[in-house]
C-alpha atoms as a PDB file:
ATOM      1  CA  UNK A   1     228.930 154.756 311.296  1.00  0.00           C
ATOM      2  CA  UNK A   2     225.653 153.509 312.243  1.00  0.00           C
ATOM      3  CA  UNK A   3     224.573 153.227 308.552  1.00  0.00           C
ATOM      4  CA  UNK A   4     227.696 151.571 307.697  1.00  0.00           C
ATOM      5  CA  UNK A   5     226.887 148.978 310.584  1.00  0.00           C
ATOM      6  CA  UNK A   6     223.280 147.984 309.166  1.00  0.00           C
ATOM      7  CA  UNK A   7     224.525 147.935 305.949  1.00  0.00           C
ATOM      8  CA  UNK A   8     227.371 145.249 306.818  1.00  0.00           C
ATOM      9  CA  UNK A   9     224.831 143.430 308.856  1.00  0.00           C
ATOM     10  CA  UNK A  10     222.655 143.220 305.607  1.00  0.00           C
ATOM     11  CA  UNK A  11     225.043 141.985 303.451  1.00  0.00           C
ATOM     12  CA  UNK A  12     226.013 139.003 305.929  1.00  0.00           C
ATOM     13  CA  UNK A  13     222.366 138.169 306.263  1.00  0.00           C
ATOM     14  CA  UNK A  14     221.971 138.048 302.318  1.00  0.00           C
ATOM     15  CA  UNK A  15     225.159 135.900 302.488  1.00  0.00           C
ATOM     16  CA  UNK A  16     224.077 133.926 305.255  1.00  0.00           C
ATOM     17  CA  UNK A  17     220.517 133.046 303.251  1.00  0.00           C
ATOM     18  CA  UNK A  18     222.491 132.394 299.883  1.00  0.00           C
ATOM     19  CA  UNK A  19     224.587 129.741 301.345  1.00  0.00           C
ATOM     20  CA  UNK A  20     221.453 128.179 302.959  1.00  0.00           C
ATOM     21  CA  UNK A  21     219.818 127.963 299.608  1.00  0.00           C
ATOM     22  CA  UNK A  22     223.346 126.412 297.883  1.00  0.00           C
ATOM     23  CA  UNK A  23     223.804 123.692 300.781  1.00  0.00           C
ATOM     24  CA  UNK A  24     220.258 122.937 300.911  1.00  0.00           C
ATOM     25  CA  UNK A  25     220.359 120.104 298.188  1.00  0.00           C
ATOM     26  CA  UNK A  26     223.471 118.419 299.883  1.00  0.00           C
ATOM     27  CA  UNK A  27     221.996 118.584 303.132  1.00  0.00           C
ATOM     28  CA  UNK A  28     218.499 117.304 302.250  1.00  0.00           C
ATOM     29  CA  UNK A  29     220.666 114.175 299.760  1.00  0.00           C
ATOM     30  CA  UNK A  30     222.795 113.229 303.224  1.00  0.00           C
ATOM     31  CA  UNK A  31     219.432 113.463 304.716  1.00  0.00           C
ATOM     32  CA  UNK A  32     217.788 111.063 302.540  1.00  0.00           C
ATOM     33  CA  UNK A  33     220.565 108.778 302.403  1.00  0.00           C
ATOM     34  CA  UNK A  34     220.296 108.220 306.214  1.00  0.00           C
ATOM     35  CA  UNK A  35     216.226 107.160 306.259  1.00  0.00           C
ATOM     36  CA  UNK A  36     214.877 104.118 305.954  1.00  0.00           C
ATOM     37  CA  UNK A  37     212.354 103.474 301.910  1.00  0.00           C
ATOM     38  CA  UNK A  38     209.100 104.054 303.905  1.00  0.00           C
ATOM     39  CA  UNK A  39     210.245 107.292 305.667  1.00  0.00           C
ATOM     40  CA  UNK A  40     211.621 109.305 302.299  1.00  0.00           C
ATOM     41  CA  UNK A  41     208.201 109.992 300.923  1.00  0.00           C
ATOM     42  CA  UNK A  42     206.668 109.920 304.356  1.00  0.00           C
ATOM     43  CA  UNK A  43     204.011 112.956 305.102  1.00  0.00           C
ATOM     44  CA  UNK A  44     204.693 115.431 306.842  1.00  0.00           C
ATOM     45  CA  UNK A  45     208.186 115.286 305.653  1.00  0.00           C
ATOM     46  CA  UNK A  46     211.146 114.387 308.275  1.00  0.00           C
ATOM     47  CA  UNK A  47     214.044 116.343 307.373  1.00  0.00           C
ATOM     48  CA  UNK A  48     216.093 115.411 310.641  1.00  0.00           C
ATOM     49  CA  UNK A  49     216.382 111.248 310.826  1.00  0.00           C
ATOM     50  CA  UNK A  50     215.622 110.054 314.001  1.00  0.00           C
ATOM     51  CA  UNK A  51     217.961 106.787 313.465  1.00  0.00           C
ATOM     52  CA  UNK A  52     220.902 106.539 311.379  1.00  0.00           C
ATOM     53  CA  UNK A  53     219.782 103.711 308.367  1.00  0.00           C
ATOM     54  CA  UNK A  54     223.413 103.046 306.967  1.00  0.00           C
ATOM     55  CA  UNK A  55     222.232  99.957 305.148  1.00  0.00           C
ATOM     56  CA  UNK A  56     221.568 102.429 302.047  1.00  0.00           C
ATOM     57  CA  UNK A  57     225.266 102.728 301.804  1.00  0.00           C
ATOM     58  CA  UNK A  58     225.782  99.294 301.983  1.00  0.00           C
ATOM     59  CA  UNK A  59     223.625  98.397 299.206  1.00  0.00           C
ATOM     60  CA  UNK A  60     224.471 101.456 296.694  1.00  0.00           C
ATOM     61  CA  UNK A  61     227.835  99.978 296.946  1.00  0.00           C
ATOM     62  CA  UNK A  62     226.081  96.177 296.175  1.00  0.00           C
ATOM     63  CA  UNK A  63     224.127  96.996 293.513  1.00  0.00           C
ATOM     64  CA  UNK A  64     227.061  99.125 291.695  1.00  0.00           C
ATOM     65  CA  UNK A  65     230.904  98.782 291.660  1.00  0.00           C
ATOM     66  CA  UNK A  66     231.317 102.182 293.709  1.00  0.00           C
ATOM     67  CA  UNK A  67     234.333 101.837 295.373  1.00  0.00           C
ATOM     68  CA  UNK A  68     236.239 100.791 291.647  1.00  0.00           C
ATOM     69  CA  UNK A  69     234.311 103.609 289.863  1.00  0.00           C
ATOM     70  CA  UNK A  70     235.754 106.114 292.585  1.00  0.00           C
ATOM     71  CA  UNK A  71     239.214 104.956 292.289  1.00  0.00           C
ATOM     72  CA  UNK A  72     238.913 105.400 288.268  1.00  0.00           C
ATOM     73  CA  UNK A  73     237.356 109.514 288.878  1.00  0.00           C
ATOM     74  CA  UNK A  74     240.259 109.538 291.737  1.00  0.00           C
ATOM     75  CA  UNK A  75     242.880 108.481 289.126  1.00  0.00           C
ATOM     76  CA  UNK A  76     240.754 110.838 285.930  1.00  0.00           C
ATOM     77  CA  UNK A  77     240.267 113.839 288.056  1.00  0.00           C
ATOM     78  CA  UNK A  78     244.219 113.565 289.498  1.00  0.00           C
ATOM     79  CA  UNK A  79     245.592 112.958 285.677  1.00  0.00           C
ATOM     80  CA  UNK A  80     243.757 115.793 284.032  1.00  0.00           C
ATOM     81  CA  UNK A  81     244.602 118.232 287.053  1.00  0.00           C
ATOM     82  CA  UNK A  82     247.973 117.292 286.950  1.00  0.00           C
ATOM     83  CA  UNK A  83     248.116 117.656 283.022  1.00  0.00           C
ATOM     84  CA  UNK A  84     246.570 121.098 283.188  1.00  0.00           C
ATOM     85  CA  UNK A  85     248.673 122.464 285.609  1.00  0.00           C
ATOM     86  CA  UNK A  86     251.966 121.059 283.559  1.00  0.00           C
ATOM     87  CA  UNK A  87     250.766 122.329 280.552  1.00  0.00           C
ATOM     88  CA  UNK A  88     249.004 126.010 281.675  1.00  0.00           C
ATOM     89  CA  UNK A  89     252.141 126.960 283.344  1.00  0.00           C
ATOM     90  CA  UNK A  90     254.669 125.988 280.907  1.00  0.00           C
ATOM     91  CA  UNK A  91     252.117 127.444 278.311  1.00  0.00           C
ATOM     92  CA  UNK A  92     251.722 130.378 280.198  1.00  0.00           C
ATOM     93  CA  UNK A  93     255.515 130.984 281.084  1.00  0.00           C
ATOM     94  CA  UNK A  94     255.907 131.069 276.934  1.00  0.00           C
ATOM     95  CA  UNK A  95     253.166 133.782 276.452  1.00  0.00           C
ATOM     96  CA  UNK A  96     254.338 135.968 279.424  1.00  0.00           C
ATOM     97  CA  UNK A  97     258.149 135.879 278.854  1.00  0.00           C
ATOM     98  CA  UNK A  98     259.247 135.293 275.873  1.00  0.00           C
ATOM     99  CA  UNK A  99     258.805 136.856 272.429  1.00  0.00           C
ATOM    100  CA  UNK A 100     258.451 134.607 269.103  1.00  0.00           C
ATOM    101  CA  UNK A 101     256.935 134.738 265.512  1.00  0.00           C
ATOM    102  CA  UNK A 102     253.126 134.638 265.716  1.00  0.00           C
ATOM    103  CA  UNK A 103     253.049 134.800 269.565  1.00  0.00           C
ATOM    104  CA  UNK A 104     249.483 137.308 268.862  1.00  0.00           C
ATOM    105  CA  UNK A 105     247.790 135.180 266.571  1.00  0.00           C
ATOM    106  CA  UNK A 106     248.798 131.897 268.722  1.00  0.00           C
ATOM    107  CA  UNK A 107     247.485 133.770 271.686  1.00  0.00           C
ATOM    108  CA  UNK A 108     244.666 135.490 270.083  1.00  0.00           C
ATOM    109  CA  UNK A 109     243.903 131.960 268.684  1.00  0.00           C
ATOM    110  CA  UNK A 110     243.824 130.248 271.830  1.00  0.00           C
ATOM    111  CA  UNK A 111     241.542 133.369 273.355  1.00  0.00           C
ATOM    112  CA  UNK A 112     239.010 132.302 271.097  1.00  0.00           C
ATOM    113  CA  UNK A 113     238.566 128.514 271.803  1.00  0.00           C
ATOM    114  CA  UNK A 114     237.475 129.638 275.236  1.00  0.00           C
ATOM    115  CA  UNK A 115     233.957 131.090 273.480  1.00  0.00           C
ATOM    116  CA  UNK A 116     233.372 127.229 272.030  1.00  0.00           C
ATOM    117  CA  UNK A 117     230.954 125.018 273.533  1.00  0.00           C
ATOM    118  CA  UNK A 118     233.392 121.768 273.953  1.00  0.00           C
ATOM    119  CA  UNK A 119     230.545 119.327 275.067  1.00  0.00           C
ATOM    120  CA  UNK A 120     228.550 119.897 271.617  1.00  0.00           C
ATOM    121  CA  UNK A 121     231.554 120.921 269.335  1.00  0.00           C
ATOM    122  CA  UNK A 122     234.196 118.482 270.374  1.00  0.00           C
ATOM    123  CA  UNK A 123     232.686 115.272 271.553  1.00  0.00           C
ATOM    124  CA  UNK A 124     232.313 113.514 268.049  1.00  0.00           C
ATOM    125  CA  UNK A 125     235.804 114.548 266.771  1.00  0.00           C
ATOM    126  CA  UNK A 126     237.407 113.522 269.792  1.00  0.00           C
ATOM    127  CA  UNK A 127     235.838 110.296 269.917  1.00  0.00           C
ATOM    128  CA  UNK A 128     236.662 109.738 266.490  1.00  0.00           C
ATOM    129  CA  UNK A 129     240.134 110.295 267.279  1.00  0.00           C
ATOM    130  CA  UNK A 130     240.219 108.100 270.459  1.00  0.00           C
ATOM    131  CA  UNK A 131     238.700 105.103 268.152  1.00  0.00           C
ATOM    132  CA  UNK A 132     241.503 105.655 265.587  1.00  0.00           C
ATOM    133  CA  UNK A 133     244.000 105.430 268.525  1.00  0.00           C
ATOM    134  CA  UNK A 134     242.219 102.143 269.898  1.00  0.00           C
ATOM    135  CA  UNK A 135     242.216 104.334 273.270  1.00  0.00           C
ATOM    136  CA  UNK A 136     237.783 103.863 273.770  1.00  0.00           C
ATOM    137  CA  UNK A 137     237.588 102.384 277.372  1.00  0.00           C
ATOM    138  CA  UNK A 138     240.908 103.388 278.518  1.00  0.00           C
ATOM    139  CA  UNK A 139     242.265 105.654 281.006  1.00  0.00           C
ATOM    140  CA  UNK A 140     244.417 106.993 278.463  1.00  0.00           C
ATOM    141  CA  UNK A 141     241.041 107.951 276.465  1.00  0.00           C
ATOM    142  CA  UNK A 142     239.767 109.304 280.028  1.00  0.00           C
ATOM    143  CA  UNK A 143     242.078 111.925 280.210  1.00  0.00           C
ATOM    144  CA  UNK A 144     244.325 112.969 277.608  1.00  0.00           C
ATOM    145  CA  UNK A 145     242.244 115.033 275.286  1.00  0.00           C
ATOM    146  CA  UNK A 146     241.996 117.074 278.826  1.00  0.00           C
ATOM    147  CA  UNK A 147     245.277 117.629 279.855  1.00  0.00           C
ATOM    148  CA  UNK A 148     245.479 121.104 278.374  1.00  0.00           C
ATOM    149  CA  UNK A 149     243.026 124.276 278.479  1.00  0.00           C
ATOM    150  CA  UNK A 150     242.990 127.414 277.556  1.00  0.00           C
ATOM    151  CA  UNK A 151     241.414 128.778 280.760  1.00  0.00           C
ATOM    152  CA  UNK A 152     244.336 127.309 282.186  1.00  0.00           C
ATOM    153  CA  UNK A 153     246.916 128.521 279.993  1.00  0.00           C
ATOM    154  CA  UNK A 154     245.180 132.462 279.960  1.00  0.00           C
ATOM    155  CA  UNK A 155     245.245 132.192 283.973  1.00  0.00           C
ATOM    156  CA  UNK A 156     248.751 131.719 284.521  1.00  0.00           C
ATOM    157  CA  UNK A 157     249.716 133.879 281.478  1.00  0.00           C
ATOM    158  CA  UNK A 158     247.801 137.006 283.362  1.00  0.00           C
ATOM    159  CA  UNK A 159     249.626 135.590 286.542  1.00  0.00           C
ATOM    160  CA  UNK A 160     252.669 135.643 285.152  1.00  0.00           C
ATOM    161  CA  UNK A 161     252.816 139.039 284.295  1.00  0.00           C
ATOM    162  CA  UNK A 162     252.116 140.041 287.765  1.00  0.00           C
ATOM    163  CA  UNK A 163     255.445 138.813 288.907  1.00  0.00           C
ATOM    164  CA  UNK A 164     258.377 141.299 288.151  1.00  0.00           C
ATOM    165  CA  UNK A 165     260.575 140.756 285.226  1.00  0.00           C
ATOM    166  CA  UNK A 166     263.571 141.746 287.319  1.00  0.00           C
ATOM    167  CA  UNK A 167     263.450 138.523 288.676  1.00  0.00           C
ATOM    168  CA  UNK A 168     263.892 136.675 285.968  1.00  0.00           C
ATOM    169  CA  UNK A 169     267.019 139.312 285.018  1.00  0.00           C
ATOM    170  CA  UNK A 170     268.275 138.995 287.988  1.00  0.00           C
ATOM    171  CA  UNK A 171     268.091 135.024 288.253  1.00  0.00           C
ATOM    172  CA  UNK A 172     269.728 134.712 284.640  1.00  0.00           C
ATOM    173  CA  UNK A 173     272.715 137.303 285.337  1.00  0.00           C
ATOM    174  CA  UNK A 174     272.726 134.454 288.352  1.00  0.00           C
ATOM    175  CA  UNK A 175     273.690 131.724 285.891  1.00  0.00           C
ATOM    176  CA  UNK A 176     270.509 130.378 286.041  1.00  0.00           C
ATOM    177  CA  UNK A 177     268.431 128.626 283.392  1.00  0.00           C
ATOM    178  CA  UNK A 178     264.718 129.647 282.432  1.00  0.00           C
ATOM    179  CA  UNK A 179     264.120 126.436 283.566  1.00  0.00           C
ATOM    180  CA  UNK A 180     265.718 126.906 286.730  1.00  0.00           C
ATOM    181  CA  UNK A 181     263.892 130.382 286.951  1.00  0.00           C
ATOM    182  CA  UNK A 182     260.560 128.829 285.952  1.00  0.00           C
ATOM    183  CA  UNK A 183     260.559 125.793 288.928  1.00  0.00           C
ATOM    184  CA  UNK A 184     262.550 127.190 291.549  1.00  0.00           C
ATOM    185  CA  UNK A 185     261.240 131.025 291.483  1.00  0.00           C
ATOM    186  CA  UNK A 186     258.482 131.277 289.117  1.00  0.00           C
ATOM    187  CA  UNK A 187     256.050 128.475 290.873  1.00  0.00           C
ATOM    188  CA  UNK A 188     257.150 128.607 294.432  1.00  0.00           C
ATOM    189  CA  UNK A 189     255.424 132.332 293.857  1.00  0.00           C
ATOM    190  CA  UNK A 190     252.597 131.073 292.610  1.00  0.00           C
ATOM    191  CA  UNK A 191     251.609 128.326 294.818  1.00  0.00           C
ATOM    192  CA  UNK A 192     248.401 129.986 295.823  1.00  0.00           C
ATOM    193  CA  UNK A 193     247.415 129.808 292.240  1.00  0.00           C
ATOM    194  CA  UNK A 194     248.072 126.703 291.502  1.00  0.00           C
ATOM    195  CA  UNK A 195     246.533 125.704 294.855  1.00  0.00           C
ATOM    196  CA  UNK A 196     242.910 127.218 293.276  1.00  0.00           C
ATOM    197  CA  UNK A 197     243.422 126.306 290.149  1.00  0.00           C
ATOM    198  CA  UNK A 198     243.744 122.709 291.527  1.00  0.00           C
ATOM    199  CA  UNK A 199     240.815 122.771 292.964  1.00  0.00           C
ATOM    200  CA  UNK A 200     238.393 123.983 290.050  1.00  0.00           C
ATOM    201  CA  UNK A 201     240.281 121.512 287.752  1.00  0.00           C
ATOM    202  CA  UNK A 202     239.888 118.868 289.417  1.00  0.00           C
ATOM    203  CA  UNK A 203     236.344 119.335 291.096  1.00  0.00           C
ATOM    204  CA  UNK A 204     235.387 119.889 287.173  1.00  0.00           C
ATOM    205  CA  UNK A 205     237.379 116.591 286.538  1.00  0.00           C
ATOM    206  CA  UNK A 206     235.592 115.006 289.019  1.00  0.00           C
ATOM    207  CA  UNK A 207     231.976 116.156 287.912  1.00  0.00           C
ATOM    208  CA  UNK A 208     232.561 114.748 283.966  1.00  0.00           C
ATOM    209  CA  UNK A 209     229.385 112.873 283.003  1.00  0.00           C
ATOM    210  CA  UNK A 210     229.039 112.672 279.061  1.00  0.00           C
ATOM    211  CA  UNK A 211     232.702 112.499 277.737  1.00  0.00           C
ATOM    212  CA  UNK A 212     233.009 109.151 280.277  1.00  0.00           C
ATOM    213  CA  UNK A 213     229.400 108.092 279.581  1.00  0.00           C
ATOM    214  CA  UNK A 214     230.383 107.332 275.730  1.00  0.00           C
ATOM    215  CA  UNK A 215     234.343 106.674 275.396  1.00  0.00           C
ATOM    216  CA  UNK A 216     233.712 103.676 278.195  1.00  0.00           C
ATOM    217  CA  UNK A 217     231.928 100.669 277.206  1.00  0.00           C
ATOM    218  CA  UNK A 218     232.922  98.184 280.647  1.00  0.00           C
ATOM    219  CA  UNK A 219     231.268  98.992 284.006  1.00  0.00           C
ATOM    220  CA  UNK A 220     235.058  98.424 285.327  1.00  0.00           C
ATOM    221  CA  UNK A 221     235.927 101.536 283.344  1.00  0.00           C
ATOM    222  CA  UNK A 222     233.542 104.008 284.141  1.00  0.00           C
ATOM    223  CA  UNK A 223     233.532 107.278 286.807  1.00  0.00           C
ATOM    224  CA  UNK A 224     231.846 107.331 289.474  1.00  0.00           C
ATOM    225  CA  UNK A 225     229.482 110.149 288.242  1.00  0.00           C
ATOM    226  CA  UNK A 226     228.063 107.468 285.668  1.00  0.00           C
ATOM    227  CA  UNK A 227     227.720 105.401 288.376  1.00  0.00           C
ATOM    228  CA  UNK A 228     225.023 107.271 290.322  1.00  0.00           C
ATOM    229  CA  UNK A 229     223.267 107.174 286.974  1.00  0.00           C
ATOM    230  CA  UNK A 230     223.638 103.518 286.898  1.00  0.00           C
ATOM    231  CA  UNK A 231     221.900 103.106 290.498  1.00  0.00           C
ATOM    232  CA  UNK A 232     219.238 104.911 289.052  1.00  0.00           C
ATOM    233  CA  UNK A 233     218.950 102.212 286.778  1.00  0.00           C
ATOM    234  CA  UNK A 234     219.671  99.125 288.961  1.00  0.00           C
ATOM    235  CA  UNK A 235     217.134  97.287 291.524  1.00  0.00           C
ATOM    236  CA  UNK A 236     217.228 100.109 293.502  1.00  0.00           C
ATOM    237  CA  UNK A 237     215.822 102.205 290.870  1.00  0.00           C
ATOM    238  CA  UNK A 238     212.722 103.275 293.301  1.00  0.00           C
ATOM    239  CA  UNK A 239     214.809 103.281 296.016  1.00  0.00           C
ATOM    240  CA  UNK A 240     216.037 106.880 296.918  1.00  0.00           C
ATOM    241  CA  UNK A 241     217.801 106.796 299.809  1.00  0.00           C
ATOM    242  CA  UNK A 242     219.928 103.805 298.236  1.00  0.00           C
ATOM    243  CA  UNK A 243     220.455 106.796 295.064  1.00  0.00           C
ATOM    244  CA  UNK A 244     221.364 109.125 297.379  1.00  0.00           C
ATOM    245  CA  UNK A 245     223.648 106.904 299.783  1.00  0.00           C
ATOM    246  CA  UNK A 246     225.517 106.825 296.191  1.00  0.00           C
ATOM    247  CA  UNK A 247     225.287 110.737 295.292  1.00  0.00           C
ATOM    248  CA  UNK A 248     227.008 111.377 298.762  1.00  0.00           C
ATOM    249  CA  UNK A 249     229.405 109.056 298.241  1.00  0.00           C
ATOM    250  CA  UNK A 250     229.935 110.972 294.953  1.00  0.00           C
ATOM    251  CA  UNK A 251     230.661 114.434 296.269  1.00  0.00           C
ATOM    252  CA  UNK A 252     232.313 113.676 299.407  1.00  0.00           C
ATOM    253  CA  UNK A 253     235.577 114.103 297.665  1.00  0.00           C
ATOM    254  CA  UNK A 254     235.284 116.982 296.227  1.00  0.00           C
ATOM    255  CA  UNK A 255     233.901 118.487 299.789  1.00  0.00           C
ATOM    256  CA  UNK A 256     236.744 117.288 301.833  1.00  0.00           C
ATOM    257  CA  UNK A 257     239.829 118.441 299.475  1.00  0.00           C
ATOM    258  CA  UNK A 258     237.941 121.756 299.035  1.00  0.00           C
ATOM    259  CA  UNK A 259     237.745 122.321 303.238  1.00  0.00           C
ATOM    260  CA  UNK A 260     241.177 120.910 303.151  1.00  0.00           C
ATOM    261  CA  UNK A 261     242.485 123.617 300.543  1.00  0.00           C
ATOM    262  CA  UNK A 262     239.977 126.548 301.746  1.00  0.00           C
ATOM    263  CA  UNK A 263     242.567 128.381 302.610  1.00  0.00           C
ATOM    264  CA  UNK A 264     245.033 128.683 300.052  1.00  0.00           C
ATOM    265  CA  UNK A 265     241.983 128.668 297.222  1.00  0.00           C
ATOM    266  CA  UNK A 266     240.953 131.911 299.038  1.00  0.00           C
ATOM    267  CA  UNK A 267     244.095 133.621 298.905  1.00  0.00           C
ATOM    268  CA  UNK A 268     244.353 132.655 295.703  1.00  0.00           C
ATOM    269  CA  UNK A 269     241.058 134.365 295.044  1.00  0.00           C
ATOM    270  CA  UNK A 270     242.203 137.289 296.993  1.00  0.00           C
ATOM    271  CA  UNK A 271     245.623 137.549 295.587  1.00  0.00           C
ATOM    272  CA  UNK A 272     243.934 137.674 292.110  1.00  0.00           C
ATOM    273  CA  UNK A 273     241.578 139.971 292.553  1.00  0.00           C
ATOM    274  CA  UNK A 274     244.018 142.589 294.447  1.00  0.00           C
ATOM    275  CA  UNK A 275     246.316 142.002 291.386  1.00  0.00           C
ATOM    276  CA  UNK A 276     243.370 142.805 288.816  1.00  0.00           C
END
């Protein structure tokens, strides 16, 4: 008993030092952000202000178009989660429960694209594709060629499967319509899913540097993850607590809908590693 104790203690302690070391670079940005230019290199270093110096936030958000580059990632990130969800269920609801020609090879197929490097492999091509369209600097160019994944897709298939097939004979003897079966039974079950898989898609959303970086030509077009880069290149290119006003103001999304959703991304966790 007593060497189970220690032993629990241990592994909270190794915990409790790994999230240390993973919050570390957000605490020490929001840290920055709040000190006045000749206090950030200042020596010894202060890591607690002593005064709040806001004005960094005001001027990140003078010297680039913040608040319109966070509504564009705002609408990005909420299009491509919304597209991946659509399309990894209804994809995944095919694979799970129903049996067609080529259903191995299609799956097997789609397997396989998870092993490709997309940044390297499919920029050009997808570029080249958006240009044909006329879709370069558009939201349309934003987020369509990410409204489907395979990670998704292979997710909710393996989901799927968890869920009893009696349900679905049951609902059709019913009179109900896969359809029917597939929003009113099939999702309500798997909200917890969904609820994590929300989460990763969009945080990834969010976090998309290169493919907005070269289909978006206007300032008024680009994310806000560009933007920080663009600070870094602006009059305040020297000033860090102005580039890290804008870095906060970056990831404060992300860090409010994931303590908002917490919960349910953790049972979702939980529920999907029980059912492994």
């Amino acid at each position: 008993m007593k060497r189970k104790r220690s032993l629990v203690i241990f592994y909270e302690a190794i915990l409790i030092l790994v999230t240390i070391v993973m919050a570390l670079p957000l605490f020490l940005a929001i840290t920055i952000s709040l000190q006045k230019p000749e206090v950030v290199f200042s020596y010894p270093p202060k890591f607690f202000p002593t005064s709040f110096y806001w004005k960094n936030y005001v001027e990140a958000f003078k010297y680039v178009p913040l608040a319109r580059l966070l509504l564009n990632s705002l609408i990005v990130a909420t299009l491509i989660t919304l597209g991946k969800l659509a399309t990894g269920t209804l994809a995944g609801f095919a694979f799970s429960h129903f049996n067609f020609k080529g259903k191995r090879v299609m799956f097997a197929a789609l397997f396989a694209t998870l092993f490709l490097p997309a940044e390297t492999v499919m920029i050009l091509p997808l570029f080249l594709i958006m240009k044909s369209f006329g879709w370069v600097n558009t939201y349309w160019a934003l987020t369509v060629p990410f409204m489907a994944s395979a990670t998704n897709t292979f997710l909710m298939r393996q989901h799927f499967l968890t869920i009893p097939k009696e349900l679905q004979d049951a609902a059709l003897i019913d009179g109900a319509s896969y359809l029917q079966f597939f929003w009113k039974i099939l999702i309500p079950l798997s909200r917890h899913m969904l609820a994590g898989a929300s989460i990763i898609n969009f945080v990834y959303a969010w976090n998309m540097y290169l493919w907005p970086l070269i289909v978006t030509m206007e300032d008024k077009m680009k994310t806000v993850q560009v933007g920080v880069k663009m600070l870094m290149q602006s009059e305040s290119a020297n000033n860090w607590g102005v580039i890290m006003a804008g870095t906060v103001v970056a990831l404060a999304p992300t860090v409010i809908m994931f303590l908002a959703l917490q919960n349910l991304f953790v049972r979702s966790l939980v529920r999907s590693g029980m059912k492994g």
